[in-house]
C-alpha atoms as a PDB file:
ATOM      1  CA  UNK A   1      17.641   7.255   4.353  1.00  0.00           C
ATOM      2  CA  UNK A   2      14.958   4.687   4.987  1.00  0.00           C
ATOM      3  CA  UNK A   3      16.215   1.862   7.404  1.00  0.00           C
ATOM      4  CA  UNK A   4      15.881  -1.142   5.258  1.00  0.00           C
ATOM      5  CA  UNK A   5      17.011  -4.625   5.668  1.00  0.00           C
ATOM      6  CA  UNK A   6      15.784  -6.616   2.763  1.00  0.00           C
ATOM      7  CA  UNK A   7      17.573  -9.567   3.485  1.00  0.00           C
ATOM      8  CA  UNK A   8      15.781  -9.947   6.773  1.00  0.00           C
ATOM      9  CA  UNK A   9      12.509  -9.097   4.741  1.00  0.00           C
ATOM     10  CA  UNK A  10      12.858 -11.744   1.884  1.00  0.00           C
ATOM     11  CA  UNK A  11      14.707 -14.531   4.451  1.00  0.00           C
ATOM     12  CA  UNK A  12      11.836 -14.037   6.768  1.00  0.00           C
ATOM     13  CA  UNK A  13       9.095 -14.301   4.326  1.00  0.00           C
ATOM     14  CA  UNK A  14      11.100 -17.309   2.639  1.00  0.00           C
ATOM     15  CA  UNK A  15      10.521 -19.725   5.822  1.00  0.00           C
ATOM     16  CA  UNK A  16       7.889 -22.070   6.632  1.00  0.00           C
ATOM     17  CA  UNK A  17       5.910 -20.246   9.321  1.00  0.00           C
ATOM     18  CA  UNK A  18       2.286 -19.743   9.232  1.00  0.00           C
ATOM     19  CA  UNK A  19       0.966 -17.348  10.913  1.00  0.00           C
ATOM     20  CA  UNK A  20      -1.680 -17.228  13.760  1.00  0.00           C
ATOM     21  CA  UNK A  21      -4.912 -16.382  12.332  1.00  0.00           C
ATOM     22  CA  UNK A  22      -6.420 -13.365  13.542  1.00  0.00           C
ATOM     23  CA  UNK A  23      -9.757 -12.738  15.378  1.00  0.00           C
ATOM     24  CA  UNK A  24     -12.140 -11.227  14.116  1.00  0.00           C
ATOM     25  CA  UNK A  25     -12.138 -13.033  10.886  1.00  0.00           C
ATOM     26  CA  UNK A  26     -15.673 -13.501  10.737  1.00  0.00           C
ATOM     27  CA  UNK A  27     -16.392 -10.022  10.433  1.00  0.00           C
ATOM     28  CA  UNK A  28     -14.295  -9.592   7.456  1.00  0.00           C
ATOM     29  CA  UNK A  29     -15.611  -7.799   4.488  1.00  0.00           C
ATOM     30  CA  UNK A  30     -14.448  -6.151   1.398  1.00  0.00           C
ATOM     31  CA  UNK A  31     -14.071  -2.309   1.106  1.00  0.00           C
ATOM     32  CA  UNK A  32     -14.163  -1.522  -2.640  1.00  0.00           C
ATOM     33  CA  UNK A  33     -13.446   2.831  -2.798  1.00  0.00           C
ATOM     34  CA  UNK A  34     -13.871   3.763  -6.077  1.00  0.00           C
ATOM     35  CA  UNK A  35     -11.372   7.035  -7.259  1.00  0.00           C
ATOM     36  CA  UNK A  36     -14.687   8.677  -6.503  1.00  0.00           C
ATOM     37  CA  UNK A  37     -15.502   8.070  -3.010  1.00  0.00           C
ATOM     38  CA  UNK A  38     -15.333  11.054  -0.503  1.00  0.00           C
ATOM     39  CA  UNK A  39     -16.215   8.819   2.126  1.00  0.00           C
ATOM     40  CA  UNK A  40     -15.320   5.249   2.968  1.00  0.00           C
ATOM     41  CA  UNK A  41     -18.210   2.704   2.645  1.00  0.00           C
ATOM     42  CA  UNK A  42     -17.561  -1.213   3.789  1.00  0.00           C
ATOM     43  CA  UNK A  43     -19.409  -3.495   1.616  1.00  0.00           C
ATOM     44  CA  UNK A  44     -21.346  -6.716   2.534  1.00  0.00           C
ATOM     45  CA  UNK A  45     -19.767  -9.397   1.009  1.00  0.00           C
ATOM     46  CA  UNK A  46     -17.579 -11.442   3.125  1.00  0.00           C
ATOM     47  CA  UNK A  47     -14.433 -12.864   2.222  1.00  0.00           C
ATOM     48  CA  UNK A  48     -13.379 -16.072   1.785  1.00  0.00           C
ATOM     49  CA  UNK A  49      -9.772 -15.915   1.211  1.00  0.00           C
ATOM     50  CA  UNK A  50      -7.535 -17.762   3.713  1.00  0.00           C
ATOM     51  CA  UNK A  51      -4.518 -17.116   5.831  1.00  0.00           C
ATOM     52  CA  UNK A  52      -1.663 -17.847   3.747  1.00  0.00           C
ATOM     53  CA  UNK A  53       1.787 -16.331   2.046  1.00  0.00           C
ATOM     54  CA  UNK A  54       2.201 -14.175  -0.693  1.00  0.00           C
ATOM     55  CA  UNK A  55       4.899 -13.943  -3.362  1.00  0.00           C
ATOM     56  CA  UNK A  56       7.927 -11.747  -2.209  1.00  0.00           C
ATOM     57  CA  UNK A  57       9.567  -9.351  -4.040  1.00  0.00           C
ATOM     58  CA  UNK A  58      13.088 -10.106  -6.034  1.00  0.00           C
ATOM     59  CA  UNK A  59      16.015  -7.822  -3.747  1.00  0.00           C
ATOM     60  CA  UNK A  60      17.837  -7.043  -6.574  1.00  0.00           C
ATOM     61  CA  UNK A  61      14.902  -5.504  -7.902  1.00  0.00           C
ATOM     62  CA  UNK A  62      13.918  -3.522  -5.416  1.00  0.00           C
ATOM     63  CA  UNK A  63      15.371  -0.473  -3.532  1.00  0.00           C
ATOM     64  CA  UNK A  64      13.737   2.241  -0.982  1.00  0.00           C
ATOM     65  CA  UNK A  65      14.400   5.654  -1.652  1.00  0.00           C
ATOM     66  CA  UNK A  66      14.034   8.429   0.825  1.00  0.00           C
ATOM     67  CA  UNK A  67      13.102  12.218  -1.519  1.00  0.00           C
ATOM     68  CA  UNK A  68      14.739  14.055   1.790  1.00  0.00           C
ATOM     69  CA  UNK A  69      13.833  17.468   1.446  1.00  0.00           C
ATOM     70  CA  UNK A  70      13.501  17.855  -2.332  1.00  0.00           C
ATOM     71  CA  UNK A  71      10.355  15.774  -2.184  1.00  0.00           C
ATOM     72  CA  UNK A  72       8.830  14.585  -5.498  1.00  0.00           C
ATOM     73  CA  UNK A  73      11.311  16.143  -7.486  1.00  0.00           C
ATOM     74  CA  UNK A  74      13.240  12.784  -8.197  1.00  0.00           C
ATOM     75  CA  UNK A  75      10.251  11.888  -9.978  1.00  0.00           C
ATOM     76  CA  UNK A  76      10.799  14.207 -12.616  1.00  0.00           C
ATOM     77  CA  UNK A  77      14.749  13.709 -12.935  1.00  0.00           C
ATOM     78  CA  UNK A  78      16.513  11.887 -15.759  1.00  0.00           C
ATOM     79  CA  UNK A  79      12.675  11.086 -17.501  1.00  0.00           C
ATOM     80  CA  UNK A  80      13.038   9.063 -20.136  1.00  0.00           C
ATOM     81  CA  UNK A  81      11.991  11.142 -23.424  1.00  0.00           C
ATOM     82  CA  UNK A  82       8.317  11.219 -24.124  1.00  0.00           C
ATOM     83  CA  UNK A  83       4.706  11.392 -22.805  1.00  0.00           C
ATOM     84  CA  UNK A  84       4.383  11.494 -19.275  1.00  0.00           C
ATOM     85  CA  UNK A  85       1.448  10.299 -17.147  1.00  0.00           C
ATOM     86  CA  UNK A  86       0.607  10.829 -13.310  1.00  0.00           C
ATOM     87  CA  UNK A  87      -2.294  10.499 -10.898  1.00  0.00           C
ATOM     88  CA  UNK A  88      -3.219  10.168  -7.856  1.00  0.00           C
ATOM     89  CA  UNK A  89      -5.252   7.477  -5.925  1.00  0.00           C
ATOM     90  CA  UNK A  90      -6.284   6.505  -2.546  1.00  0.00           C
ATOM     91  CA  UNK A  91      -9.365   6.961  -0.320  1.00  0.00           C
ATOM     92  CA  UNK A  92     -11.145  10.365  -0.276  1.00  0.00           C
ATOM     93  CA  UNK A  93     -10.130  10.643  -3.655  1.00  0.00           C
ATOM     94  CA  UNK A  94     -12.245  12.523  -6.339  1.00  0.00           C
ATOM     95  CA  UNK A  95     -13.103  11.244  -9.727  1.00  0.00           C
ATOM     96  CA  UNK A  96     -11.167  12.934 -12.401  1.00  0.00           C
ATOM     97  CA  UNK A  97      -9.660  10.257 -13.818  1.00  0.00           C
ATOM     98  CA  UNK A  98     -11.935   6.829 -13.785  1.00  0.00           C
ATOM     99  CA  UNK A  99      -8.386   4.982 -14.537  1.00  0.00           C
ATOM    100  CA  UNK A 100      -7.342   5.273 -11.116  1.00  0.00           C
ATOM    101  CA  UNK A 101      -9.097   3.272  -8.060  1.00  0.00           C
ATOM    102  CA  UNK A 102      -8.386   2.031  -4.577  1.00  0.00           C
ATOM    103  CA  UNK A 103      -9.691  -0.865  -3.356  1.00  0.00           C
ATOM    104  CA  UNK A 104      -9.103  -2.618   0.257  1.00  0.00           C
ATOM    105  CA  UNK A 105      -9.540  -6.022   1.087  1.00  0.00           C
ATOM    106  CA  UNK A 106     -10.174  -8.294   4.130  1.00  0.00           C
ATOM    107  CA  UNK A 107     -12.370  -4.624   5.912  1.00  0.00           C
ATOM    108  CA  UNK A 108     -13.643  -5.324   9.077  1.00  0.00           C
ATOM    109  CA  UNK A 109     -14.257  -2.747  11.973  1.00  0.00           C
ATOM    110  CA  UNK A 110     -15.285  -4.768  14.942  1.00  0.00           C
ATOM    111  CA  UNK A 111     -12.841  -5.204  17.935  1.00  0.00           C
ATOM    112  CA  UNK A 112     -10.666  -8.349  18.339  1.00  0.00           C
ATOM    113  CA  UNK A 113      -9.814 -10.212  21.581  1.00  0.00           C
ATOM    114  CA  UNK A 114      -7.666  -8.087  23.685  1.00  0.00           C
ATOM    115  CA  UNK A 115      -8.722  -5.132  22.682  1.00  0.00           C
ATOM    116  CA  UNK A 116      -6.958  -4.404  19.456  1.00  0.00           C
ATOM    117  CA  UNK A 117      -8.753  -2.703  16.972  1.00  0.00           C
ATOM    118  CA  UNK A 118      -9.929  -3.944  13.194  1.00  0.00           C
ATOM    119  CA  UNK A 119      -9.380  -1.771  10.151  1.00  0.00           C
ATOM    120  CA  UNK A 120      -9.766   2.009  11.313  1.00  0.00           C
ATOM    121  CA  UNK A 121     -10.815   4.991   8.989  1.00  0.00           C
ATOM    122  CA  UNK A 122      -9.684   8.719   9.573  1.00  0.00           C
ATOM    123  CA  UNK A 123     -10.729  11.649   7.272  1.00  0.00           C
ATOM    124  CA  UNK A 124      -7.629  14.056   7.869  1.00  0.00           C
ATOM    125  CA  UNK A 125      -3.790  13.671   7.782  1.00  0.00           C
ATOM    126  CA  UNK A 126      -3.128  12.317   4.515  1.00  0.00           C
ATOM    127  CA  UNK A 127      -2.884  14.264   1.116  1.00  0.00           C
ATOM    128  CA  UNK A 128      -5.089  17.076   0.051  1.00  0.00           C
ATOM    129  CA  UNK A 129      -3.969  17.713  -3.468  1.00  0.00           C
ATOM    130  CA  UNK A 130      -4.905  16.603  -6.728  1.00  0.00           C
ATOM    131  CA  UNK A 131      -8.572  16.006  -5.684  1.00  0.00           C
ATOM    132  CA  UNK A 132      -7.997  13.986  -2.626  1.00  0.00           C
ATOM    133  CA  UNK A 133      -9.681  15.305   1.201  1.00  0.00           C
ATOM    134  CA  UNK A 134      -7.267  13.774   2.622  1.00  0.00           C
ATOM    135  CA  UNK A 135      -8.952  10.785   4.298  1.00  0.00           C
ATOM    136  CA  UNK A 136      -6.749   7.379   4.772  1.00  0.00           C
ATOM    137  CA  UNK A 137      -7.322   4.028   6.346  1.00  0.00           C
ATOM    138  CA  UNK A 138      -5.309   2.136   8.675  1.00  0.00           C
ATOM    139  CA  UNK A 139      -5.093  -1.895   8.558  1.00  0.00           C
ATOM    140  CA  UNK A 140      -4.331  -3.954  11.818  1.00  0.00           C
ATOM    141  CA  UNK A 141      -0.577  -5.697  11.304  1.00  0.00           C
ATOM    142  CA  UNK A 142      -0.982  -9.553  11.381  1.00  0.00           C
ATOM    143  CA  UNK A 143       1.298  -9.706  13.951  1.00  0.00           C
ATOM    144  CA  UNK A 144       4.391 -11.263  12.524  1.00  0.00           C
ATOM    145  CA  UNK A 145       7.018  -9.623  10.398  1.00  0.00           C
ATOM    146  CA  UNK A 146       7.144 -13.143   8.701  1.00  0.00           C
ATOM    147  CA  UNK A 147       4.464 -13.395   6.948  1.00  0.00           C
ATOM    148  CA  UNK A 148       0.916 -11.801   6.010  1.00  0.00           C
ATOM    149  CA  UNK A 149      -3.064 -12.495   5.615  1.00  0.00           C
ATOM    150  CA  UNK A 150      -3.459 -12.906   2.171  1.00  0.00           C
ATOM    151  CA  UNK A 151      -7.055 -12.143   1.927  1.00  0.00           C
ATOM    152  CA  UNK A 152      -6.256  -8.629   4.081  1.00  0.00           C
ATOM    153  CA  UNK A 153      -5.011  -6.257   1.944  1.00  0.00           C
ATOM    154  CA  UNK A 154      -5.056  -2.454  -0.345  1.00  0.00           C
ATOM    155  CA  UNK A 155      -4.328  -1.981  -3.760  1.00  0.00           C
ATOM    156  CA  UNK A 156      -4.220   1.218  -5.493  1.00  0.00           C
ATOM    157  CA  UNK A 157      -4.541   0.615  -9.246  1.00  0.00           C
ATOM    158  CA  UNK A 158      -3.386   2.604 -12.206  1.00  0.00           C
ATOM    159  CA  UNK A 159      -4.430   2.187 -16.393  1.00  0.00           C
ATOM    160  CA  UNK A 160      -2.591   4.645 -18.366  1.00  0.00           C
ATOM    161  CA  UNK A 161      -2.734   2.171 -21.225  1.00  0.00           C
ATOM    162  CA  UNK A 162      -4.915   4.653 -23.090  1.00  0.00           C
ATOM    163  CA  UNK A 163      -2.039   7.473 -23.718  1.00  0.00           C
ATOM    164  CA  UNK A 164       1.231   4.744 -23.958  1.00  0.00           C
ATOM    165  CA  UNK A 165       1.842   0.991 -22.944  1.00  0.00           C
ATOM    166  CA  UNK A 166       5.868   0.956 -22.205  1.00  0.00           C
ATOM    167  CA  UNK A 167       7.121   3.141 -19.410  1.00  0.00           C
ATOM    168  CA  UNK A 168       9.208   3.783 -17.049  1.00  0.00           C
ATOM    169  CA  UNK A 169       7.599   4.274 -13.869  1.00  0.00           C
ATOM    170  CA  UNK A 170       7.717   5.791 -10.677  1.00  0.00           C
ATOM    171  CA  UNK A 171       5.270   5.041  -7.223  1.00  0.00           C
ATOM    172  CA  UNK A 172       5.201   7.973  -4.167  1.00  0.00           C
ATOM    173  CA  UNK A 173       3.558   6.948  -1.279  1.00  0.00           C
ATOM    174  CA  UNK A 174       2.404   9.174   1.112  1.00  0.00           C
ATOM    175  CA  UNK A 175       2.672   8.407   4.708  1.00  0.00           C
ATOM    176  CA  UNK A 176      -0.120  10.971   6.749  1.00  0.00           C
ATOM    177  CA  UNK A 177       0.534  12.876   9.976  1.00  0.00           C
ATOM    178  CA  UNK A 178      -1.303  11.287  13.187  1.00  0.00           C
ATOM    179  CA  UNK A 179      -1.117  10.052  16.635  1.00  0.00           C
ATOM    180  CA  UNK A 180       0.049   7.094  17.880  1.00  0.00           C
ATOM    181  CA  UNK A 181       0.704   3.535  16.097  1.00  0.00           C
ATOM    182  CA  UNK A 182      -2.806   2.505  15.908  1.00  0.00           C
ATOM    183  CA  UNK A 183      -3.661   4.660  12.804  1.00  0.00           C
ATOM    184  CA  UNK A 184       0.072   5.247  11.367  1.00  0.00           C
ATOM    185  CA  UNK A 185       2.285   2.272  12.713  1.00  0.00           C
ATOM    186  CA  UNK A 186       3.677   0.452   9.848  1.00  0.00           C
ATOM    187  CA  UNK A 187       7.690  -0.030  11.348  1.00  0.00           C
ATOM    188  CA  UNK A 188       8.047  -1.142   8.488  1.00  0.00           C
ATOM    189  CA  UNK A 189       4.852  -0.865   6.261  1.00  0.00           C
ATOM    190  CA  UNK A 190       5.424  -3.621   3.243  1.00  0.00           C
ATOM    191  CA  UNK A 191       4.395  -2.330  -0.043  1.00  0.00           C
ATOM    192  CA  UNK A 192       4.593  -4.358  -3.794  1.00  0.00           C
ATOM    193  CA  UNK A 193       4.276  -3.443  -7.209  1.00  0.00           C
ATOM    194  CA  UNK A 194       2.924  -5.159 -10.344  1.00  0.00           C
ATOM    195  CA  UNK A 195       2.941  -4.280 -13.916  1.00  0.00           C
ATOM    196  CA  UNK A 196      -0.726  -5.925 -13.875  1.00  0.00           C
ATOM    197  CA  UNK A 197      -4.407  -5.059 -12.940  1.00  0.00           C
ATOM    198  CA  UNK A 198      -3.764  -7.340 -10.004  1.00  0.00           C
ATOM    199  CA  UNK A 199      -7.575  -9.028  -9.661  1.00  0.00           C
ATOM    200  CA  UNK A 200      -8.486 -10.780  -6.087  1.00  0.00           C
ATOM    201  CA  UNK A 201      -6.583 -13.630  -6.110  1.00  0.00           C
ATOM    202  CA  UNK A 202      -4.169 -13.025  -8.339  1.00  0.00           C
ATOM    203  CA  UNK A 203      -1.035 -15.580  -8.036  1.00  0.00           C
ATOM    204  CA  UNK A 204       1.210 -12.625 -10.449  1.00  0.00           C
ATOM    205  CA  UNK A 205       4.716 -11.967  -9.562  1.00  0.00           C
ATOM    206  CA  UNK A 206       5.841  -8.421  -8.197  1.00  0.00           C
ATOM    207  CA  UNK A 207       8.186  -6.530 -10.178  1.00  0.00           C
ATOM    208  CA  UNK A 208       9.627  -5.500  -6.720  1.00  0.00           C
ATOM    209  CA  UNK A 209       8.773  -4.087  -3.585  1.00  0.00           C
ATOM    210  CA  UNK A 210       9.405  -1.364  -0.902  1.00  0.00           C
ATOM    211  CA  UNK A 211       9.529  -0.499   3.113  1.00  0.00           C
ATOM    212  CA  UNK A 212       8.371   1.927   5.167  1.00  0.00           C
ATOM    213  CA  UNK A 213       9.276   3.180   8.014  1.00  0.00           C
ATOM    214  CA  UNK A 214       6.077   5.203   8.811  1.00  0.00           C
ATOM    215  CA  UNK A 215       6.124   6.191  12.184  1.00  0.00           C
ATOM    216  CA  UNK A 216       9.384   8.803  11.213  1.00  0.00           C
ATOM    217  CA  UNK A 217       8.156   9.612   7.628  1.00  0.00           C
ATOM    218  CA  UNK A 218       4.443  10.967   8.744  1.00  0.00           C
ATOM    219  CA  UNK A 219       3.699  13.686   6.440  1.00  0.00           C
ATOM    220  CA  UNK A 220       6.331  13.090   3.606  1.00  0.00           C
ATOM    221  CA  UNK A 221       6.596  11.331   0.336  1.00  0.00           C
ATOM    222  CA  UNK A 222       8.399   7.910  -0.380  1.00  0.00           C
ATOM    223  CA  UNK A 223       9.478   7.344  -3.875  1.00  0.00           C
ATOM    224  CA  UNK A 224      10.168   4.007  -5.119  1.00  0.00           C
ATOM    225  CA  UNK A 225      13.197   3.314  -7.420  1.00  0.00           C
ATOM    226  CA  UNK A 226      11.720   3.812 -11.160  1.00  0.00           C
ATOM    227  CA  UNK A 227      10.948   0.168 -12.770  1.00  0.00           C
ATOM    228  CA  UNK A 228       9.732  -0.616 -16.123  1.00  0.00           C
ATOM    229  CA  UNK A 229       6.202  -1.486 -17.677  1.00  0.00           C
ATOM    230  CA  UNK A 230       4.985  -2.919 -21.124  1.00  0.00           C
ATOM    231  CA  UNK A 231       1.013  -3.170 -20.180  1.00  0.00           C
ATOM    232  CA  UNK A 232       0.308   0.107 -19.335  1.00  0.00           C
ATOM    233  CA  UNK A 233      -0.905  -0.899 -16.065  1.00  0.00           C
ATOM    234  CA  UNK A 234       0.548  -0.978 -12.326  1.00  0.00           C
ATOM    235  CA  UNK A 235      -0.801  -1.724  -9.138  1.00  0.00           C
ATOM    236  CA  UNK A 236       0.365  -1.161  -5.863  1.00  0.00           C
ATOM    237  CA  UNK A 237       0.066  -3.644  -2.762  1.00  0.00           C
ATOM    238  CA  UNK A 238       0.071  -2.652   0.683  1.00  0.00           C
ATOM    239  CA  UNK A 239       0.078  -6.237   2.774  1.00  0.00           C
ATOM    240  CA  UNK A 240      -0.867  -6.810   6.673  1.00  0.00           C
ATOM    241  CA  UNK A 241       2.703  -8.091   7.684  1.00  0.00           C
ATOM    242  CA  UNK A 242       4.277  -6.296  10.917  1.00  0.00           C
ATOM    243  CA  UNK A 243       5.038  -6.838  14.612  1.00  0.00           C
ATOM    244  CA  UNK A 244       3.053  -5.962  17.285  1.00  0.00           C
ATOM    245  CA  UNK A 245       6.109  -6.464  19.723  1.00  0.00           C
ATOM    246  CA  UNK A 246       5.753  -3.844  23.042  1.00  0.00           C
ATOM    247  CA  UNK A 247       3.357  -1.836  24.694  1.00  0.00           C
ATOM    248  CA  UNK A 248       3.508   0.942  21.748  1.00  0.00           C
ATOM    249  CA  UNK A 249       2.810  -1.440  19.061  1.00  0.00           C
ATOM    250  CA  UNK A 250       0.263  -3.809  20.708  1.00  0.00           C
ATOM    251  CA  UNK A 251      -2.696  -2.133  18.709  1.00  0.00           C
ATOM    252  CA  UNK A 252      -0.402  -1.197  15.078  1.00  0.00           C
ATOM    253  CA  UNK A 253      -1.973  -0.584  12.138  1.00  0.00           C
ATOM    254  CA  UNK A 254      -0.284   0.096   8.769  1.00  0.00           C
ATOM    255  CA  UNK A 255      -1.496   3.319   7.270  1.00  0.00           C
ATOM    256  CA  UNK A 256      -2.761   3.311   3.582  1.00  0.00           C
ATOM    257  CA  UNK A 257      -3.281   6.691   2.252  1.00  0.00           C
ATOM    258  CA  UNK A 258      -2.438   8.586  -1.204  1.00  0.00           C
ATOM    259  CA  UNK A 259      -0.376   6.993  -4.224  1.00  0.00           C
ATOM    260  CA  UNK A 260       1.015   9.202  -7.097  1.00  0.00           C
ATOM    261  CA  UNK A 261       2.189   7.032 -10.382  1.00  0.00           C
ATOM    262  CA  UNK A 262       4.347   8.960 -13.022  1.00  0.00           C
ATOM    263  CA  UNK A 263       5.204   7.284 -15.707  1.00  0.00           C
ATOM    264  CA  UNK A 264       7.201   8.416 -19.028  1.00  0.00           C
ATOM    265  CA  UNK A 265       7.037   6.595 -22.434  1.00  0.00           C
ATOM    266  CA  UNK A 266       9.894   4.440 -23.718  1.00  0.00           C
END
């Protein structure tokens, strides 16, 4: 099973510490990688957002499930009768389905002071199905299991509002194969979910949330617990939160890579 201890996570995130701000601010910019992109492109703009909390996820709402050996077959167990919908999103990802897009937030590639590393980009260990090469990005932990940069940040954002608006839904994250903490070194990686489009900014409530333990579950599938949708939308967060306590996890980066959605009318 995952090793989870959501009363740690919400406690922690609960109490009033801020934390340090990171260098290398100034280079920030915003990655925008449309379902599209084959390769990843930072844009110009610069961010303004500043260092600051987001909401945390309700525990009784949320649960981390390990698919073990049977994969992504939960996802397909006790559907609720109906049209289903699924997709895939994440960087490297091809086009087929202009609902679907990945965005990342707070990009910036130039080196901080001592010698940790900005956002990185890789283009092989994650996912190669369902049109995706496989590429992923890593984003540099803020340091503190506590709390999070709240202008640093990847969503992966799903619209199936077209075929059904109430579902029950399911995320699967895949966690890619690598070397070393720097690329794949979420312990845990911090994910949320939102039954919205989730703009910049957005001040929305998560229906829940996840962890992941990446370093042990490179090259598998993580399913979430299946949670319920009236808008036809979701969008998963991946945040910056994490330790960089020891030698191994001075440089950590949290690995985003592929997300499937499945969801089945109700």
């Amino acid at each position: 099973m995952i090793d989870e201890d959501w009363h740690g996570f919400t406690t922690a995130f609960a109490e009033t510490v801020r934390p340090e701000d990171p260098s290398g601010r100034s280079g920030k910019r915003v990655l925008a990688i449309g379902f599209g992109a084959v390769l990843v492109m930072a844009l110009g703009a610069l961010i303004a957002g500043a260092l600051g909390w987001g909401p945390a996820p309700r525990p009784s709402d949320v649960t981390a499930i390990d698919p073990g050996a049977n994969g992504d077959a939960a996802l397909t167990s006790g559907a609720a009768p109906g049209s289903t919908w699924t997709a895939v999103a994440g960087p490297t990802c091809s086009a087929h389905k202009p609902t679907v897009s990945f965005t990342a937030y707070g990009y910036y590639t130039a080196a901080n002071t001592g010698g940790t590393t900005g956002w990185t980009s890789s283009d092989r260990g994650g996912y190669t199905g369902d049109g995706c090469a496989g590429g992923f990005l890593s984003i540099p932990v803020s340091g503190h299991e506590a709390a999070y940069d709240s202008g640093r940040f990847a969503l992966w954002h799903f619209d199936f509002g077209a075929k059904f608006t109430d579902a029950s839904c399911r995320l699967s994250t895949y966690i890619p194969k690598g070397s070393g903490r720097s690329h794949i070194g979420g312990d845990p990686a911090y994910y949320y979910y939102y039954g919205t489009e989730y703009p910049y900014g957005s001040k929305a409530s998560p229906l829940g949330g996840y962890l992941v333990r990446q370093v042990s579950k490179q090259g598998t599938w993580v399913t979430s617990k299946s949670f319920d949708v009236s808008t036809g939308k979701v969008t998963l967060k991946l945040v910056d939160a994490g330790s960089k306590d020891g030698s191994a996890a001075a440089d950590a980066h949290a690995a985003a890579a592929q997300v499937r959605l499945t969801c089945h009318a109700t």
